[in-house]
C-alpha atoms as a PDB file:
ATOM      1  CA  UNK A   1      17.401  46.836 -32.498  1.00  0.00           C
ATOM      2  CA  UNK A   2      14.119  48.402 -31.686  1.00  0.00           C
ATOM      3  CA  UNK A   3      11.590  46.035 -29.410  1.00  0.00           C
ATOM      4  CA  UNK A   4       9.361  45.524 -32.148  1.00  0.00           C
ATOM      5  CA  UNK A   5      12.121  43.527 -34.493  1.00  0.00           C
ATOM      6  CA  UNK A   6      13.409  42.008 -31.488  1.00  0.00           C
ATOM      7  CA  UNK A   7      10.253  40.588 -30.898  1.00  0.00           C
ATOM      8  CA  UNK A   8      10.402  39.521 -34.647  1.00  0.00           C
ATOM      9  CA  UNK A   9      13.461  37.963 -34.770  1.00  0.00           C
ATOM     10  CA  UNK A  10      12.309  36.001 -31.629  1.00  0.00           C
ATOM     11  CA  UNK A  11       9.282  34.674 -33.612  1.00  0.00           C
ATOM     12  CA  UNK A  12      10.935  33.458 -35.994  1.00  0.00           C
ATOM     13  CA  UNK A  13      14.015  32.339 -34.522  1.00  0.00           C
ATOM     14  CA  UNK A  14      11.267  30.026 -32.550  1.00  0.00           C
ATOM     15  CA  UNK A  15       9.430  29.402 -35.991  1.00  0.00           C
ATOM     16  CA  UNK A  16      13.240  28.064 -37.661  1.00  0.00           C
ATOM     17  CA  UNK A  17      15.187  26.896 -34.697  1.00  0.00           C
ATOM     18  CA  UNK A  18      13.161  25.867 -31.719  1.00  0.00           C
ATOM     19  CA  UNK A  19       9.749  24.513 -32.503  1.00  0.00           C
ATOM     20  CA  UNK A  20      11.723  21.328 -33.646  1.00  0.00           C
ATOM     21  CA  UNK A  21      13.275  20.863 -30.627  1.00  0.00           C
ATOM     22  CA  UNK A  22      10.486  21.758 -28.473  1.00  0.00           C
ATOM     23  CA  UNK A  23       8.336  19.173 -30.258  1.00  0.00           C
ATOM     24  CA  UNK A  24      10.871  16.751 -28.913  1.00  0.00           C
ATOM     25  CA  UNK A  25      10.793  18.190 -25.776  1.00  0.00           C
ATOM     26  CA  UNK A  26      14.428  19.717 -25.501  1.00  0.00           C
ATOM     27  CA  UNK A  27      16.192  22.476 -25.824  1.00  0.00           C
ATOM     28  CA  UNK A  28      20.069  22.476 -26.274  1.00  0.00           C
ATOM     29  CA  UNK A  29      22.820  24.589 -25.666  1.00  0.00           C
ATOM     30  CA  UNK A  30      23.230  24.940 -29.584  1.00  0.00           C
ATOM     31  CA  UNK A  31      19.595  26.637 -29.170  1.00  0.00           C
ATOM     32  CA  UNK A  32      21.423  29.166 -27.287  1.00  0.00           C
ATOM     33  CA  UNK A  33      24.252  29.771 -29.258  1.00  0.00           C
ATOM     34  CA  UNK A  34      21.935  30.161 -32.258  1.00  0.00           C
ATOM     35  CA  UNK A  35      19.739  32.759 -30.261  1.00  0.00           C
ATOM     36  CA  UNK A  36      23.067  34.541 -29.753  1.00  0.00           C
ATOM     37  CA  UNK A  37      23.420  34.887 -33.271  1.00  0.00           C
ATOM     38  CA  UNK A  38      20.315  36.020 -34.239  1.00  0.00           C
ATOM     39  CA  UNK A  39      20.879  39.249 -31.983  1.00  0.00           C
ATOM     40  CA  UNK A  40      18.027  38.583 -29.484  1.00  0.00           C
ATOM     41  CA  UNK A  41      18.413  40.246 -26.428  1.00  0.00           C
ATOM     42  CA  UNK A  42      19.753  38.585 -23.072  1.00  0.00           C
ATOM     43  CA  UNK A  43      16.242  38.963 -21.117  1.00  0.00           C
ATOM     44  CA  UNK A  44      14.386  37.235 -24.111  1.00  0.00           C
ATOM     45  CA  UNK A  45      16.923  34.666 -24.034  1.00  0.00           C
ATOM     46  CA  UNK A  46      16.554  33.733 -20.634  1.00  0.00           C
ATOM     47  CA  UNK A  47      12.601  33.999 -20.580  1.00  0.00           C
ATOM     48  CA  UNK A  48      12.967  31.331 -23.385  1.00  0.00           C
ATOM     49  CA  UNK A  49      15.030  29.229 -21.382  1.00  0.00           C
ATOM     50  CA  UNK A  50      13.340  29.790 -18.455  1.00  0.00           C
ATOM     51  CA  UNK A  51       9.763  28.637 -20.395  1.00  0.00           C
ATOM     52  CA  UNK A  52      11.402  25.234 -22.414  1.00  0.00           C
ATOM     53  CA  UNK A  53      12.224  22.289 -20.999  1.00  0.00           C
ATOM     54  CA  UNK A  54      16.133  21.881 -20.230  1.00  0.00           C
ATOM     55  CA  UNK A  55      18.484  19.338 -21.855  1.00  0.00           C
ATOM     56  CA  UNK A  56      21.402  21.353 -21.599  1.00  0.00           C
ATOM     57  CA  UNK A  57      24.690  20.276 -21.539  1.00  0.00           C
ATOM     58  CA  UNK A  58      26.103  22.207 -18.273  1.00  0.00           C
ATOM     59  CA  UNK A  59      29.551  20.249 -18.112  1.00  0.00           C
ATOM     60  CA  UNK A  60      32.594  22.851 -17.753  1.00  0.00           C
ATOM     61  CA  UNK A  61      33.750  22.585 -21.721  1.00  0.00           C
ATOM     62  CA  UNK A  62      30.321  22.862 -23.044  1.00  0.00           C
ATOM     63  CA  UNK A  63      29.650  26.025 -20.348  1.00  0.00           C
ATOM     64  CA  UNK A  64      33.534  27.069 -21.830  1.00  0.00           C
ATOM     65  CA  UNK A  65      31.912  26.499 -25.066  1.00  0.00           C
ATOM     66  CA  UNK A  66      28.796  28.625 -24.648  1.00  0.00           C
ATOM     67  CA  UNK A  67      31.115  31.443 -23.014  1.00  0.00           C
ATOM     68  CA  UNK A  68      33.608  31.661 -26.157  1.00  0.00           C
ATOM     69  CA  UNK A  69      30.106  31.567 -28.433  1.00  0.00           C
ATOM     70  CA  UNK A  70      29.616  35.185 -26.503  1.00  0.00           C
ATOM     71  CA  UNK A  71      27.020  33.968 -24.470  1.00  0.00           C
ATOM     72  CA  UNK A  72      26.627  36.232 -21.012  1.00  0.00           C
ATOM     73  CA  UNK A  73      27.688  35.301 -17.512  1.00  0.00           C
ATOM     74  CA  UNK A  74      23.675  35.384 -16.936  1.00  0.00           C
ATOM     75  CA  UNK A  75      22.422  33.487 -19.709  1.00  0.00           C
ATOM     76  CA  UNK A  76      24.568  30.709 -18.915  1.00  0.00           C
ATOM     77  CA  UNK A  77      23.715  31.004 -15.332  1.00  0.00           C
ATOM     78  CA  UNK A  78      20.244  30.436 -16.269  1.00  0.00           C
ATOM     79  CA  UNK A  79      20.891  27.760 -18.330  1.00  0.00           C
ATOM     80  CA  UNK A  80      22.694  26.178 -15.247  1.00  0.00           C
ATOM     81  CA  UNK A  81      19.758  26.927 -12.932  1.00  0.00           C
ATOM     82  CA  UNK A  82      17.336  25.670 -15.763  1.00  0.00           C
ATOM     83  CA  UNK A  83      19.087  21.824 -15.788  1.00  0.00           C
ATOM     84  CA  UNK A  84      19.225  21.822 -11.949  1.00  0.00           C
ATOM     85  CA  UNK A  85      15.546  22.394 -12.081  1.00  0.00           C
ATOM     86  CA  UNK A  86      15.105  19.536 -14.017  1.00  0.00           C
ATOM     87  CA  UNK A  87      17.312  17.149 -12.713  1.00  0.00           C
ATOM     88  CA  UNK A  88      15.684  17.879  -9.300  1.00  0.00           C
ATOM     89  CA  UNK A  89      13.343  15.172  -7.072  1.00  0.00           C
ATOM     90  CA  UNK A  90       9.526  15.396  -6.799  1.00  0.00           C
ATOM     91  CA  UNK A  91       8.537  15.139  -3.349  1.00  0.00           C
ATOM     92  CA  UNK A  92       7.384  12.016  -3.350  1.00  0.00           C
ATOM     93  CA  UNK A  93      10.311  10.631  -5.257  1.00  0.00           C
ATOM     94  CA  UNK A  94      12.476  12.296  -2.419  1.00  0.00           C
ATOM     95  CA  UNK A  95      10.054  10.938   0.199  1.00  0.00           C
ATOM     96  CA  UNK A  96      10.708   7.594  -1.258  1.00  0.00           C
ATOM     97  CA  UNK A  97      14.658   7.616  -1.325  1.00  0.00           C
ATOM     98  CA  UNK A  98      14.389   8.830   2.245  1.00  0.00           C
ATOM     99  CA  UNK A  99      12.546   5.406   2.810  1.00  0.00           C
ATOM    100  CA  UNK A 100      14.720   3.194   0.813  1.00  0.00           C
ATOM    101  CA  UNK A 101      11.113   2.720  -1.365  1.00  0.00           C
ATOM    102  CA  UNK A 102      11.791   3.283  -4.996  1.00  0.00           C
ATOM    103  CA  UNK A 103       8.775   3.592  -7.419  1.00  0.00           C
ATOM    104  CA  UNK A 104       7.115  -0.157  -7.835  1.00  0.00           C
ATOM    105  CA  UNK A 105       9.359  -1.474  -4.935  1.00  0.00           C
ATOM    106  CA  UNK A 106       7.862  -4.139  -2.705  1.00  0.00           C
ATOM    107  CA  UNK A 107       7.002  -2.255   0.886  1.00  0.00           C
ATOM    108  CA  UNK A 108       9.380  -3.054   3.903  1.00  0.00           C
ATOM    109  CA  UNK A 109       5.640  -2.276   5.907  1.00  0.00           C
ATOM    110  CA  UNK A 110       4.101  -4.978   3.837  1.00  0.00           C
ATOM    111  CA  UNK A 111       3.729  -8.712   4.112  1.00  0.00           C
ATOM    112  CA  UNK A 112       1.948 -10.229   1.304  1.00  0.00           C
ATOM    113  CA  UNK A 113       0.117 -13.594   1.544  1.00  0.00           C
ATOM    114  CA  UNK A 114      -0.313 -15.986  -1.401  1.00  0.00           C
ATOM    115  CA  UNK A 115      -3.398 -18.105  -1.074  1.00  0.00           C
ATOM    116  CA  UNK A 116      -5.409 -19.993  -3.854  1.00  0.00           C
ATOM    117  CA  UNK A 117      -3.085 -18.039  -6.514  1.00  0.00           C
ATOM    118  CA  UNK A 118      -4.256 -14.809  -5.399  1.00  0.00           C
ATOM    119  CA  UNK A 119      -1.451 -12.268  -3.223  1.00  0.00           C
ATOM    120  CA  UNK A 120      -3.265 -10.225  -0.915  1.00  0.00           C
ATOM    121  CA  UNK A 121      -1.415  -7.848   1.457  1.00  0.00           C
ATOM    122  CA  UNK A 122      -2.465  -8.494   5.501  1.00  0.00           C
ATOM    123  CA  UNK A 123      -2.628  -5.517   7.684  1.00  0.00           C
ATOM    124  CA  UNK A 124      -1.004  -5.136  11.013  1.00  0.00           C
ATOM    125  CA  UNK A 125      -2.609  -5.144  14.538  1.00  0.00           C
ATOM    126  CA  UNK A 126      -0.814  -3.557  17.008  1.00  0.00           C
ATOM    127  CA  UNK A 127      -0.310  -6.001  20.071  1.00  0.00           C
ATOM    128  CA  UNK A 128      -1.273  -5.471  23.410  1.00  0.00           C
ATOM    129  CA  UNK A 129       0.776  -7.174  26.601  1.00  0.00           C
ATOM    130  CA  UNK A 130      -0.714  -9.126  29.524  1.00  0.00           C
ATOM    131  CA  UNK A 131       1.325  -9.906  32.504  1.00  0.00           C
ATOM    132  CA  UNK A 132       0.596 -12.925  34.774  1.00  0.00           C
ATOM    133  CA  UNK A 133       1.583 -14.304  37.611  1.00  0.00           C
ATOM    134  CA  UNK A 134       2.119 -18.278  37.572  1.00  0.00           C
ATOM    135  CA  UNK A 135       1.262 -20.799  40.356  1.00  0.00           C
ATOM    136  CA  UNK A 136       0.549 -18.344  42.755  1.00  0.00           C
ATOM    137  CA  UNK A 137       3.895 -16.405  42.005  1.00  0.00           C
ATOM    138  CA  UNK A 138       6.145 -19.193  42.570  1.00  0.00           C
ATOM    139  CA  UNK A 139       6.294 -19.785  39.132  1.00  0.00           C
ATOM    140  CA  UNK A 140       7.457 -16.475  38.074  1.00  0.00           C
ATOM    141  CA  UNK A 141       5.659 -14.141  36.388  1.00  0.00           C
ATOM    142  CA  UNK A 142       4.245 -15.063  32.157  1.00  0.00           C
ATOM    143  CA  UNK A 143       4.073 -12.396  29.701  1.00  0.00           C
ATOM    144  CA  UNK A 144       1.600 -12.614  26.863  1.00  0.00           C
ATOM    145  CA  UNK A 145       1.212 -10.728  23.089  1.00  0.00           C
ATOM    146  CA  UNK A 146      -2.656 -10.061  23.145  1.00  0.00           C
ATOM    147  CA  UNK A 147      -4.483  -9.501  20.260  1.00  0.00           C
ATOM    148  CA  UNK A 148      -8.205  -7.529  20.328  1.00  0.00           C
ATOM    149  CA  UNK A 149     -11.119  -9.613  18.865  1.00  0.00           C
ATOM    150  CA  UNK A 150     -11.368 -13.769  18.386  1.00  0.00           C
ATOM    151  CA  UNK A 151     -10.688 -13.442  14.597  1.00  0.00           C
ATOM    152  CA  UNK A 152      -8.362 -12.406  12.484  1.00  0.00           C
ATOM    153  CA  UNK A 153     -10.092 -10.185   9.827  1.00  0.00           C
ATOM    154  CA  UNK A 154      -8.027 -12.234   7.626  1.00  0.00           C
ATOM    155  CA  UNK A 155      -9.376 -15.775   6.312  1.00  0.00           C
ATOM    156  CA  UNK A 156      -7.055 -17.529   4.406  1.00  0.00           C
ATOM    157  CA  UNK A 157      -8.375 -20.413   2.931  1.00  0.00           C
ATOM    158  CA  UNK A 158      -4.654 -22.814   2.268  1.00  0.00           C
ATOM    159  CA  UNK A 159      -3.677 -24.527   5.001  1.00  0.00           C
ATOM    160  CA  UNK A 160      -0.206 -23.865   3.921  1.00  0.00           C
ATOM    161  CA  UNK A 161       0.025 -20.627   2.985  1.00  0.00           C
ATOM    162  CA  UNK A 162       3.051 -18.672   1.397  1.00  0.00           C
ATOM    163  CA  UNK A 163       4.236 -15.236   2.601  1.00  0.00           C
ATOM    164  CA  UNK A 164       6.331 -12.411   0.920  1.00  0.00           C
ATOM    165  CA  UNK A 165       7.935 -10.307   3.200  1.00  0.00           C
ATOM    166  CA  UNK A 166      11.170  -7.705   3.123  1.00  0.00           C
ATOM    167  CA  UNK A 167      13.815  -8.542   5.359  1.00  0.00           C
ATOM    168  CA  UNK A 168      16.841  -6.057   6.475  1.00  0.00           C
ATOM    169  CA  UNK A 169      19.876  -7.639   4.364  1.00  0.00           C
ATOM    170  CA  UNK A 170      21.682  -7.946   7.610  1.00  0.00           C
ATOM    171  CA  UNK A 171      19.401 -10.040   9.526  1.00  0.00           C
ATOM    172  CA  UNK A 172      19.103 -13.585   8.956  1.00  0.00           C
ATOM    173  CA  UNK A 173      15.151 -14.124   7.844  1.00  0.00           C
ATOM    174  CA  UNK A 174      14.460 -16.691  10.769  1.00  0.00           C
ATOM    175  CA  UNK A 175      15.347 -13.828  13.509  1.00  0.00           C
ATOM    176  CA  UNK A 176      13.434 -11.506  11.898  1.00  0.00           C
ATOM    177  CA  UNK A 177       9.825 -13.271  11.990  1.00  0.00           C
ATOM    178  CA  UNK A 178       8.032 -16.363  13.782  1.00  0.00           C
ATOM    179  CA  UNK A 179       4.808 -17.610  12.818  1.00  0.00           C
ATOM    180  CA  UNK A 180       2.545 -18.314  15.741  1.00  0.00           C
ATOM    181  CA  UNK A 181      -0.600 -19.875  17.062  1.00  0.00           C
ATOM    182  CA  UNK A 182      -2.777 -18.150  18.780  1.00  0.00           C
ATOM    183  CA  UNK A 183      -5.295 -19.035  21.575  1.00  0.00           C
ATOM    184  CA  UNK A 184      -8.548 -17.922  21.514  1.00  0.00           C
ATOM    185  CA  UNK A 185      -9.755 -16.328  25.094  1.00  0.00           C
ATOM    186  CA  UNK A 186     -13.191 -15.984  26.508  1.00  0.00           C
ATOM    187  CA  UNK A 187     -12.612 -12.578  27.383  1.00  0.00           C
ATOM    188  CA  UNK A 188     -12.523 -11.486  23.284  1.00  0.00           C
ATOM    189  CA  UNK A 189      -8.558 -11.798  22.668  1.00  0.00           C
ATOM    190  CA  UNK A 190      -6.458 -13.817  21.043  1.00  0.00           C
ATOM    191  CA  UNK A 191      -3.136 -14.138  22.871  1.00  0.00           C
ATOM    192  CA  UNK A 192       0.223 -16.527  23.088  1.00  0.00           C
ATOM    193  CA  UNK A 193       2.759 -17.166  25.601  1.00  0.00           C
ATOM    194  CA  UNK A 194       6.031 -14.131  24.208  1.00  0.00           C
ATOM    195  CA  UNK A 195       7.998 -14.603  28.091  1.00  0.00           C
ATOM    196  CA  UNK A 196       7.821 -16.251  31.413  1.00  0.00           C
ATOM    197  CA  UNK A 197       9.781 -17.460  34.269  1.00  0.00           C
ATOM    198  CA  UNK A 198      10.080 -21.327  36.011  1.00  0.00           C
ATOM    199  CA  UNK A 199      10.355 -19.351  39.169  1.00  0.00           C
ATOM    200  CA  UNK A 200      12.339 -16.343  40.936  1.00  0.00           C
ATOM    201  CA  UNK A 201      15.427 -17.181  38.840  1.00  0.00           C
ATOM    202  CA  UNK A 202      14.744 -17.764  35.528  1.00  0.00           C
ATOM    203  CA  UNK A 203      12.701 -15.899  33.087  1.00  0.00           C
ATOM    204  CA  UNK A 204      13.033 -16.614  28.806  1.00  0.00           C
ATOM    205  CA  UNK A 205      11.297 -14.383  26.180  1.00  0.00           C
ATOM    206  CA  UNK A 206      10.204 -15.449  23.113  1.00  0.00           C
ATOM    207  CA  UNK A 207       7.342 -16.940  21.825  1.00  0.00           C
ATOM    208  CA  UNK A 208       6.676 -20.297  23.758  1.00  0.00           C
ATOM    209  CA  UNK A 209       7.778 -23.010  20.814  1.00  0.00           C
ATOM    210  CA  UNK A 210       4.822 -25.175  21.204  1.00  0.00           C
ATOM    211  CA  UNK A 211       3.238 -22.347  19.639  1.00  0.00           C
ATOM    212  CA  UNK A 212       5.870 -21.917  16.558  1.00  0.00           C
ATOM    213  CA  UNK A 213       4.394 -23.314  13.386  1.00  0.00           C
ATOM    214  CA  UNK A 214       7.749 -24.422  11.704  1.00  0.00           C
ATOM    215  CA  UNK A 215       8.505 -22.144   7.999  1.00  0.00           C
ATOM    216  CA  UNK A 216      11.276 -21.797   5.860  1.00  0.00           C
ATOM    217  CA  UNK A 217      12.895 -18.973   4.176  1.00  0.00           C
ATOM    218  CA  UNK A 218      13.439 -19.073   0.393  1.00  0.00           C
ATOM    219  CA  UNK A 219      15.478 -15.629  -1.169  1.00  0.00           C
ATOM    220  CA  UNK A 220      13.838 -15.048  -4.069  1.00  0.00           C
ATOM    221  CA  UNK A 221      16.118 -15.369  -7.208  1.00  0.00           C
ATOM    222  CA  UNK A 222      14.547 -11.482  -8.512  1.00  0.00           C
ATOM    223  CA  UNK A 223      15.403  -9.148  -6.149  1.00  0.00           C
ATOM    224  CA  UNK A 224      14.381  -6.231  -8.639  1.00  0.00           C
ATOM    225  CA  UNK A 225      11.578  -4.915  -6.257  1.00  0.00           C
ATOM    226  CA  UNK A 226      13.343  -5.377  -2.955  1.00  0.00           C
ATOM    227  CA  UNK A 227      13.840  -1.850  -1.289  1.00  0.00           C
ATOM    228  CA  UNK A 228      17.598   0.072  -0.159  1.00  0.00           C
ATOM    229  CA  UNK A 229      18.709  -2.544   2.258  1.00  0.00           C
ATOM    230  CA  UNK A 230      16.189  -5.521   2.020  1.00  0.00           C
ATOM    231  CA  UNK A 231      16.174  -8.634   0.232  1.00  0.00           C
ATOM    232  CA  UNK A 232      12.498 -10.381  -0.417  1.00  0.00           C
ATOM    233  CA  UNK A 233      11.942 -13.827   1.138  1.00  0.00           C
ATOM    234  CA  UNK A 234       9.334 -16.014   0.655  1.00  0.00           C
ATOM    235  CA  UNK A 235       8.359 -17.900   3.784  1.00  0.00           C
ATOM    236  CA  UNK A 236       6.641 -21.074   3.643  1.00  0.00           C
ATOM    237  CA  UNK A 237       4.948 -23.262   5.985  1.00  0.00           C
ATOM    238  CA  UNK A 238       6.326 -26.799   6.133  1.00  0.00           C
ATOM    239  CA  UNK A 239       3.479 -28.191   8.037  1.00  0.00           C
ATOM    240  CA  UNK A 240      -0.011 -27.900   7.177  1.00  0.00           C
ATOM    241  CA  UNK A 241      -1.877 -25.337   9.746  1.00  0.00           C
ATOM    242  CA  UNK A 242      -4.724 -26.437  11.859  1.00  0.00           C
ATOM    243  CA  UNK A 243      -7.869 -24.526  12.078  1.00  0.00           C
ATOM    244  CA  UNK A 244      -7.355 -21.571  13.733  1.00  0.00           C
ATOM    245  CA  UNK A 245      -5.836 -18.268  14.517  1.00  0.00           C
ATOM    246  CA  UNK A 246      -2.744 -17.051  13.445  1.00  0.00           C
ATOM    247  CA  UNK A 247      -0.128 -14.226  13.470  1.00  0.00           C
ATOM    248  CA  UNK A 248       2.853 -13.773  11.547  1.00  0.00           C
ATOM    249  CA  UNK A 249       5.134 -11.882  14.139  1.00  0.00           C
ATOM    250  CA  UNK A 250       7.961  -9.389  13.232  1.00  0.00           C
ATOM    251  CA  UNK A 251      11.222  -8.442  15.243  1.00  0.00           C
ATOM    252  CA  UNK A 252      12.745  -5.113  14.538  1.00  0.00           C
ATOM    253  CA  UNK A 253      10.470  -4.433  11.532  1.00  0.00           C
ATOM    254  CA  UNK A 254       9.752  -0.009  10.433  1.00  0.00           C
ATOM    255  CA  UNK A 255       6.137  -1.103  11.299  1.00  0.00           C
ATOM    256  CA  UNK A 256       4.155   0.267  14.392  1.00  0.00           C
ATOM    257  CA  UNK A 257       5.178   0.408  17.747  1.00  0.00           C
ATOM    258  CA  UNK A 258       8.676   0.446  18.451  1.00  0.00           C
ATOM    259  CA  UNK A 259       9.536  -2.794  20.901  1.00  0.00           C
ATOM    260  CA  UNK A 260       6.872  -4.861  22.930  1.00  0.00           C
ATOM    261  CA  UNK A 261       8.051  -4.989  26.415  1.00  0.00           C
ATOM    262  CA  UNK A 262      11.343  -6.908  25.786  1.00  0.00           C
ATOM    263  CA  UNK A 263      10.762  -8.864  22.567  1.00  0.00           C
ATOM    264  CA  UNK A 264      11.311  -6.288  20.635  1.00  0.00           C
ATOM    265  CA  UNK A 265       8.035  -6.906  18.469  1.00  0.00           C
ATOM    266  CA  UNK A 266       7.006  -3.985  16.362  1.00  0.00           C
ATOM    267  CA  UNK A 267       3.428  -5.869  15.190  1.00  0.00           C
ATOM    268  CA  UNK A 268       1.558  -9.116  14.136  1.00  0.00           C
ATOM    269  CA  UNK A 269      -0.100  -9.610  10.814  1.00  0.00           C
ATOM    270  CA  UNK A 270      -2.978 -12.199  11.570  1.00  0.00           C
ATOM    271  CA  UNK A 271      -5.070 -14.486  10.159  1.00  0.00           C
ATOM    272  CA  UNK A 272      -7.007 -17.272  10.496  1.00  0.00           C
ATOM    273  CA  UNK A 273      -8.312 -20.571   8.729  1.00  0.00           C
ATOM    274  CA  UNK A 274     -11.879 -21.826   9.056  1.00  0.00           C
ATOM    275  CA  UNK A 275     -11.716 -25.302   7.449  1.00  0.00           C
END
C-alpha cells in the first residue's frame, strides 16, 4: 500500500472508528485491533496512539489478546508505555503524597482558629530562647520562649476561641500542644516561663502551669480532610481568656525549627484579645 492510501485509510479509519471515541476522550485496545485491520502501517499506528489519550486495557489477557489480533511486539509496547503515561503523578500530586497532603486535605502546618463564625488560619512565629539566672544563681537557672513584638498580629475577638489543628495519630492531642499566656516585656517581647530550676539540683521544662489556659480535645467525627497519619482535633478553651497575649504552642509539629532548646517546640501560633 502506497503512502498516499495509507494516509487515506488513516483518515478515514479516524473519520469511522476513532473520532467517537476521542470525543469521549478514550481510546481502546479494540481501536487498535481495528487499525490492524484496516492495513495501516505500524508507525501510523503508534503516532496515533502516541497523540490520543490512553484507556487501554494493558492486563496480560487483553495484551495476549491484542498479540493473537496480529498486533506487533511494538505497537503493543506503545500501547503499554501510552497507559503508564497516563496513570502517572503530576508533580505536585507526587509532592503531595510525599507530604501525606492529598488535594483539599486540611494542612499538618496549619492551625485554624474559629472566631465569630469565621475560620481564619494563624501563622507561626518562630520562638526565640532567653536564659536567666534566678536569685542570684542559687535558684538555678529559668529558661524562657520569647516572642518578637508586644502583639500578636492576630486579634481574635471570642474570648473562647476554638482551634482546628492536625495531630500525628500516635500522639495523644494534649502532648502535642499547650495553650499559653504570655507576658508582655518592656523590652518589645512577649515571653513565658518553658524551664527552670529550684536550685543546683532540680531543673523541670515545660511551660510553667500558671501560664496553661486549660482546653480540651474533641476528634472530629469527619476525618475526610485529615492528612496520611493525622487525625483533626478541635481544641477548645474551657475557660474564658483574659485580655491579652496568647500562643498556641506545638511539640513535635513539621513546622519551623526543629526543637527549642529541650522542649522540643517547633513554633507558636499567637494571638491576642483586646476586650
Amino acid at each position: 500500500m502506497s503512502r498516499h492510501l495509507q494516509y487515506l485509510a488513516l483518515v478515514a479509519f479516524l473519520a469511522v472508528n476513532i473520532a467517537p471515541t476521542q470525543a469521549a476522550g478514550v481510546m481502546s485496545n479494540q481501536d487498535i485491533i481495528n487499525m490492524y485491520r484496516a492495513k495501516l502501517s505500524e508507525s501510523l499506528i503508534i503516532t496515533t496512539i502516541e497523540a490520543a489519550t490512553p484507556g487501554f486495557d494493558t492486563s496480560p489477557d487483553a495484551l495476549i489478546q491484542l498479540s493473537m489480533a496480529g498486533v506487533s511486539e511494538a505497537v503493543i509496547k506503545a500501547v503499554i508505555e501510552a497507559t503508564n503515561a497516563g496513570a502517572r503523578p503530576s508533580p505536585n500530586a507526587a509532592a503531595a503524597g510525599r507530604s501525606g497532603l492529598a488535594r483539599g486535605a486540611f494542612n499538618p502546618e496549619e492551625v485554624v482558629v474559629a472566631d465569630g463564625g469565621q475560620d481564619t488560619s494563624l501563622r507561626y512565629i518562630a520562638p526565640q530562647k532567653r536564659v536567666a539566672a534566678r536569685g542570684l544563681g542559687f535558684g538555678g537557672l529559668a529558661s524562657y520562649m520569647v516572642l518578637s513584638g508586644t502583639r500578636a498580629a492576630k486579634r481574635v475577638a471570642s474570648r473562647q476561641p476554638t482551634f482546628l489543628l492536625a495531630v500525628p495519630s500516635n500522639a495523644q492531642p494534649e502532648s502535642y500542644y499547650t495553650l499559653a499566656s504570655f507576658a508582655v516585656r518592656p523590652n518589645n517581647t512577649r515571653e513565658v516561663l518553658v524551664g527552670g530550676g529550684g536550685g543546683f539540683y532540680s531543673y523541670s521544662t515545660g511551660v510553667t502551669r500558671d501560664r496553661i489556659m486549660p482546653t480540651s480535645a474533641e476528634r472530629l467525627s469527619d476525618q475526610s480532610k485529615a492528612p496520611n497519619g493525622f487525625t483533626i482535633y478541635k481544641i477548645s478553651v474551657t475557660r474564658p481568656l483574659a485580655i491579652g497575649e496568647y500562643g498556641l504552642i506545638l511539640y513535635n509539629s513539621q513546622v519551623g525549627v526543629t526543637g527549642f532548646f529541650g522542649t522540643g517546640v517547633d513554633s507558636c501560633f499567637d494571638f491576642g484579645i483586646d476586650a
